[in-house]
C-alpha atoms as a PDB file:
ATOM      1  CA  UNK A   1     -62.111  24.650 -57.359  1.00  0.00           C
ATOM      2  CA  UNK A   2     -58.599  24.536 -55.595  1.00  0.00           C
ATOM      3  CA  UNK A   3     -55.954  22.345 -57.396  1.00  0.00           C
ATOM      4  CA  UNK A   4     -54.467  19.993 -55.464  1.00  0.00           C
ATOM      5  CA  UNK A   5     -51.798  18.252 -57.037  1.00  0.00           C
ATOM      6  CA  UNK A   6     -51.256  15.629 -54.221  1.00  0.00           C
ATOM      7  CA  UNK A   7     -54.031  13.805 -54.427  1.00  0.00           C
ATOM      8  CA  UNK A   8     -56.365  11.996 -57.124  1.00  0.00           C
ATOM      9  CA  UNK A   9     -55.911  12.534 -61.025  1.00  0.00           C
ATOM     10  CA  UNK A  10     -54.248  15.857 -60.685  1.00  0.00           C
ATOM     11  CA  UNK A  11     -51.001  13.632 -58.679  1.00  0.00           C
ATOM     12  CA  UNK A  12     -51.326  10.629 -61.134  1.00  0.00           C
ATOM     13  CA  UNK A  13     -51.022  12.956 -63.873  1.00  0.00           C
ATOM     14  CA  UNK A  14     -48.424  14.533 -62.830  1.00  0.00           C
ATOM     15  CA  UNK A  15     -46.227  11.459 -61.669  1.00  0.00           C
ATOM     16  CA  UNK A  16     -47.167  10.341 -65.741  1.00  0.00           C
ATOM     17  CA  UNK A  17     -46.189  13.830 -67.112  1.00  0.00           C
ATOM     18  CA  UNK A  18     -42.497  13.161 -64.859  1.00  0.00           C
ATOM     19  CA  UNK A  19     -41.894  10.318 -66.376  1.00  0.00           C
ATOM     20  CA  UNK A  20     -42.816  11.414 -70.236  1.00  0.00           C
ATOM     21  CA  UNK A  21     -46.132   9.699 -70.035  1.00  0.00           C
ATOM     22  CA  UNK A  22     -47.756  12.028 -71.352  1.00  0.00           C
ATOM     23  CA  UNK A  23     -50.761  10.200 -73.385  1.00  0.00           C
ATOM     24  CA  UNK A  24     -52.155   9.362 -69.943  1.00  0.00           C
ATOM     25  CA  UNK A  25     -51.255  12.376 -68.321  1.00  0.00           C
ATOM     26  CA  UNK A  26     -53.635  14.014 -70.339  1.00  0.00           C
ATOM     27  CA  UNK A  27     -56.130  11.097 -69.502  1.00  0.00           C
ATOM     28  CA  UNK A  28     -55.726  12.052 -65.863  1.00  0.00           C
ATOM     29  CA  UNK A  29     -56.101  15.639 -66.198  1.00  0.00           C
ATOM     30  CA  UNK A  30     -58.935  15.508 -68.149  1.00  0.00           C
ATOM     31  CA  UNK A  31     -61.031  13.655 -65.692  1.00  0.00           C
ATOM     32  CA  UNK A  32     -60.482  16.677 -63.687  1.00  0.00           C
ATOM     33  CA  UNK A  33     -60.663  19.199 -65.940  1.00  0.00           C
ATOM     34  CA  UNK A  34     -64.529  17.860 -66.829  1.00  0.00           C
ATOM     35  CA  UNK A  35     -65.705  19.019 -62.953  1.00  0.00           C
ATOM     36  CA  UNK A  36     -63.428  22.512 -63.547  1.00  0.00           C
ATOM     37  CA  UNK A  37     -64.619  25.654 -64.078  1.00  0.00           C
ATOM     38  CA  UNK A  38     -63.138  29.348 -64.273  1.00  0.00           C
ATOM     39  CA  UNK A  39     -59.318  30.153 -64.435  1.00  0.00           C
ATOM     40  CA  UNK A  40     -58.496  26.480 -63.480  1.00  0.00           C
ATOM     41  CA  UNK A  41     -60.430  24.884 -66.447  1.00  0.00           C
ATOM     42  CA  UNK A  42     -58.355  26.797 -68.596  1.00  0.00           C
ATOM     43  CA  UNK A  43     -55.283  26.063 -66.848  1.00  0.00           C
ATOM     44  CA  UNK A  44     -55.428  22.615 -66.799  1.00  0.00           C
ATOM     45  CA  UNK A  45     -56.567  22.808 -70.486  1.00  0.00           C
ATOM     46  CA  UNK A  46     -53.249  24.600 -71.285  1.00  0.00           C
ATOM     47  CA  UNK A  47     -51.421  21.811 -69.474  1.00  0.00           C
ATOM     48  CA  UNK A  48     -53.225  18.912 -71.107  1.00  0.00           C
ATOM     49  CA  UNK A  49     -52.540  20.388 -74.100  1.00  0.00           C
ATOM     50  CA  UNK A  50     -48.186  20.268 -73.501  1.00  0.00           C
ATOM     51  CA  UNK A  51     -49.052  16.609 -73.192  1.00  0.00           C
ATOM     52  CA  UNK A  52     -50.914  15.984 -76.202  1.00  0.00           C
ATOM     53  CA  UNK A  53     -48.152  18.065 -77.991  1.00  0.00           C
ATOM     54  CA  UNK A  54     -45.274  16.177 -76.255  1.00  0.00           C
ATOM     55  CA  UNK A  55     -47.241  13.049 -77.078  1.00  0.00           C
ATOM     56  CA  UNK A  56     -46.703  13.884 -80.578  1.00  0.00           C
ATOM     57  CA  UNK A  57     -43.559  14.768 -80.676  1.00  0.00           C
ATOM     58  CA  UNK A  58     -42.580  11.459 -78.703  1.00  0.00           C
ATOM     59  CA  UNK A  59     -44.488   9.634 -81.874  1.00  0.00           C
ATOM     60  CA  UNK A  60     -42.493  11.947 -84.623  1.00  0.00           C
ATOM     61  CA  UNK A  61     -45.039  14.499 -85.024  1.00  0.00           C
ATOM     62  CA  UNK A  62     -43.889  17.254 -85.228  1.00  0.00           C
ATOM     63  CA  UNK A  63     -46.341  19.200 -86.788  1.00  0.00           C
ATOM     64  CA  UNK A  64     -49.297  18.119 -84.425  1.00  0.00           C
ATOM     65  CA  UNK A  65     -47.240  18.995 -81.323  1.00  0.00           C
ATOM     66  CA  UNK A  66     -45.788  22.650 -82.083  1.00  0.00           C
ATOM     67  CA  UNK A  67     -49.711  23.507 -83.173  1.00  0.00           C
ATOM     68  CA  UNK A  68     -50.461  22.002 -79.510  1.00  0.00           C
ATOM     69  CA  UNK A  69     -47.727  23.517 -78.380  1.00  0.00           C
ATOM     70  CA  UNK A  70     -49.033  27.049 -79.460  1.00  0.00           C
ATOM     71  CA  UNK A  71     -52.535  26.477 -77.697  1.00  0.00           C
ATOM     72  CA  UNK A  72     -50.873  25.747 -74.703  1.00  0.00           C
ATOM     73  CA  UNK A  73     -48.893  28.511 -75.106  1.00  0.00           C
ATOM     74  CA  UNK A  74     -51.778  31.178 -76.079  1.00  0.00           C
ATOM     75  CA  UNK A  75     -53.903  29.951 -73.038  1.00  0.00           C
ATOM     76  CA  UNK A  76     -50.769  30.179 -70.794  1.00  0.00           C
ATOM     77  CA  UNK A  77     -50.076  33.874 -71.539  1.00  0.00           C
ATOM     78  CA  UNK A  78     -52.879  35.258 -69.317  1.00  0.00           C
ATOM     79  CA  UNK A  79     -51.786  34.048 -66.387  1.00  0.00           C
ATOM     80  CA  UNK A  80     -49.670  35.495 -63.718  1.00  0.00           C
ATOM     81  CA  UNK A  81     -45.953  34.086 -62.893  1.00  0.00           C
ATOM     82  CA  UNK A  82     -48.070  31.716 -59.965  1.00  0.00           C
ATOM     83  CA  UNK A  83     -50.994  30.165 -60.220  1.00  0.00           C
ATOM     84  CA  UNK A  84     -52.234  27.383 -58.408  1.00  0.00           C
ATOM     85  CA  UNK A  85     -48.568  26.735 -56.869  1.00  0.00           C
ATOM     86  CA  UNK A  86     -47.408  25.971 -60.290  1.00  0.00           C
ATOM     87  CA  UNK A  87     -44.453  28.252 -61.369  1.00  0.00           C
ATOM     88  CA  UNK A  88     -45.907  29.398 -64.589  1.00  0.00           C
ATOM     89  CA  UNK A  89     -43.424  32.019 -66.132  1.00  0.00           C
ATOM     90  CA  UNK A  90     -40.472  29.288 -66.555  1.00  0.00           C
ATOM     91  CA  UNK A  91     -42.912  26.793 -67.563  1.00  0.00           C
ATOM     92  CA  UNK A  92     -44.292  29.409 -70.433  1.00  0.00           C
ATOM     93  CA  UNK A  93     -40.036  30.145 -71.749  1.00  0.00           C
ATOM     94  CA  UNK A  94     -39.577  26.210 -71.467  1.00  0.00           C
ATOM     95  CA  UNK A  95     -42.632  25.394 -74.139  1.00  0.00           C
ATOM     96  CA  UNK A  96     -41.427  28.517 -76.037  1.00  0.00           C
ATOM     97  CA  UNK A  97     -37.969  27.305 -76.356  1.00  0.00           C
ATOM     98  CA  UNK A  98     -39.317  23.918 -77.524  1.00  0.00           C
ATOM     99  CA  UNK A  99     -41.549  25.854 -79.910  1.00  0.00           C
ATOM    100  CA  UNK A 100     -38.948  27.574 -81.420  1.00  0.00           C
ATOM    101  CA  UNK A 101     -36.449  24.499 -81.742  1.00  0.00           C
ATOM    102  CA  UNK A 102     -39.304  22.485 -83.530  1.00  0.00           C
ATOM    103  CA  UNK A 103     -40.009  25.746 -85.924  1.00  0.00           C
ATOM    104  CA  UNK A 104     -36.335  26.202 -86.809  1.00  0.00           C
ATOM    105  CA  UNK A 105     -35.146  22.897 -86.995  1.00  0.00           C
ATOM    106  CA  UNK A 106     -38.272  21.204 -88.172  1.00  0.00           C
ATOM    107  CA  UNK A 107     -38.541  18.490 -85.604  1.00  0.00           C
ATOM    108  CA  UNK A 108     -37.393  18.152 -81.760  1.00  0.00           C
ATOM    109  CA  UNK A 109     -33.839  17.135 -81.332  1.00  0.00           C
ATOM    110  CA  UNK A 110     -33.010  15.752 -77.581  1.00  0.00           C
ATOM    111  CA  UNK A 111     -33.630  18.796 -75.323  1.00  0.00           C
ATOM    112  CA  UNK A 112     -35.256  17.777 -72.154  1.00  0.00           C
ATOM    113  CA  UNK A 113     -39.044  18.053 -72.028  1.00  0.00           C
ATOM    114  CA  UNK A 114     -40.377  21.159 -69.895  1.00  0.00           C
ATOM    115  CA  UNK A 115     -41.109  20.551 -66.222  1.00  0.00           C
ATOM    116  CA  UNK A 116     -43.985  21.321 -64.128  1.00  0.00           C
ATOM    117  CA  UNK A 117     -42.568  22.839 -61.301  1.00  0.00           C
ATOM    118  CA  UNK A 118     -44.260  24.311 -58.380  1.00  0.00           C
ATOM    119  CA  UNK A 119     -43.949  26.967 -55.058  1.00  0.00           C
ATOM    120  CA  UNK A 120     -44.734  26.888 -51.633  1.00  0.00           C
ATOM    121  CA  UNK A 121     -48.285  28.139 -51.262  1.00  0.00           C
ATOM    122  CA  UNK A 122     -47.705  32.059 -50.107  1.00  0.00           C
ATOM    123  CA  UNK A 123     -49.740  34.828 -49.534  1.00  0.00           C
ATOM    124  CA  UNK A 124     -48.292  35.899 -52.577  1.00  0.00           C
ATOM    125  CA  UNK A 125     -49.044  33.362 -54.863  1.00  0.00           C
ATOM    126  CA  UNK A 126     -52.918  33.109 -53.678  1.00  0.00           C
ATOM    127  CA  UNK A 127     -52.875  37.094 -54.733  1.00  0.00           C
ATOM    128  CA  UNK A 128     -51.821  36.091 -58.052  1.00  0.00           C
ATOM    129  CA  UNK A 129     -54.341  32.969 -57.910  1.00  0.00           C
ATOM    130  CA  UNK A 130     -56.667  35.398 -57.613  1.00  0.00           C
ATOM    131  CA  UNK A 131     -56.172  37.974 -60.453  1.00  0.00           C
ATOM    132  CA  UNK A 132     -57.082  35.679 -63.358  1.00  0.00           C
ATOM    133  CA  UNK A 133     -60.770  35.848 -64.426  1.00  0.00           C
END
């Protein structure tokens, strides 16, 4: 299943995540994430997971979101710097720099939550699409 993040529950989602909604940007992706399979089931796992984690954080707990934060982070770390048109290397330092704030300071202070950015579909990127199993 191609991820298209103009349309449906993958846009809404991501409009919520953009404006720090995160509790029902998780609601969103999930609906999708039910009909995924493969690569992208994970993926949008990993991303539903930064939103229950910043969802936490945004109601002072800390502890809850940096062990999200670490399952996003593990299921991240397989995929390439590309995937889906999302720019996944930055996104992976941005979480890990939260990560590490909330683990040395003990609770978030007011960096800026990470942002989902994303590419121009290339024939590049779909080459990196593809080498996830």
């Amino acid at each position: 299943m191609k991820l298209d993040w103009n349309l449906g529950a993958l846009a809404d989602g991501l409009r919520c995540f953009e404006s720090q909604e995160f509790f029902l940007a998780h609601e969103h992706w999930e609906s999708v994430w039910l009909k995924c399979q493969g690569p992208e089931r994970s993926f949008l796992q990993a991303l539903i997971q930064m939103a229950v984690a910043f969802h936490h954080f945004q109601r002072n707990n800390s502890r809850g979101g940096a062990s999200m934060l670490r399952k996003a982070l593990r299921r991240l770390e397989p995929y390439p710097a590309i995937f889906e048109s999302v720019e996944v290397a930055p996104l992976r330092e941005e979480v890990g720099a939260w990560l590490q704030m909330v683990e040395e300071h003990g609770s978030q202070n007011q960096t800026a939550f990470p942002q989902i950015r994303f590419v121009p579909s290339t024939g590049e990127g779909k080459k990196a699409e593809a080498s996830v199993e």
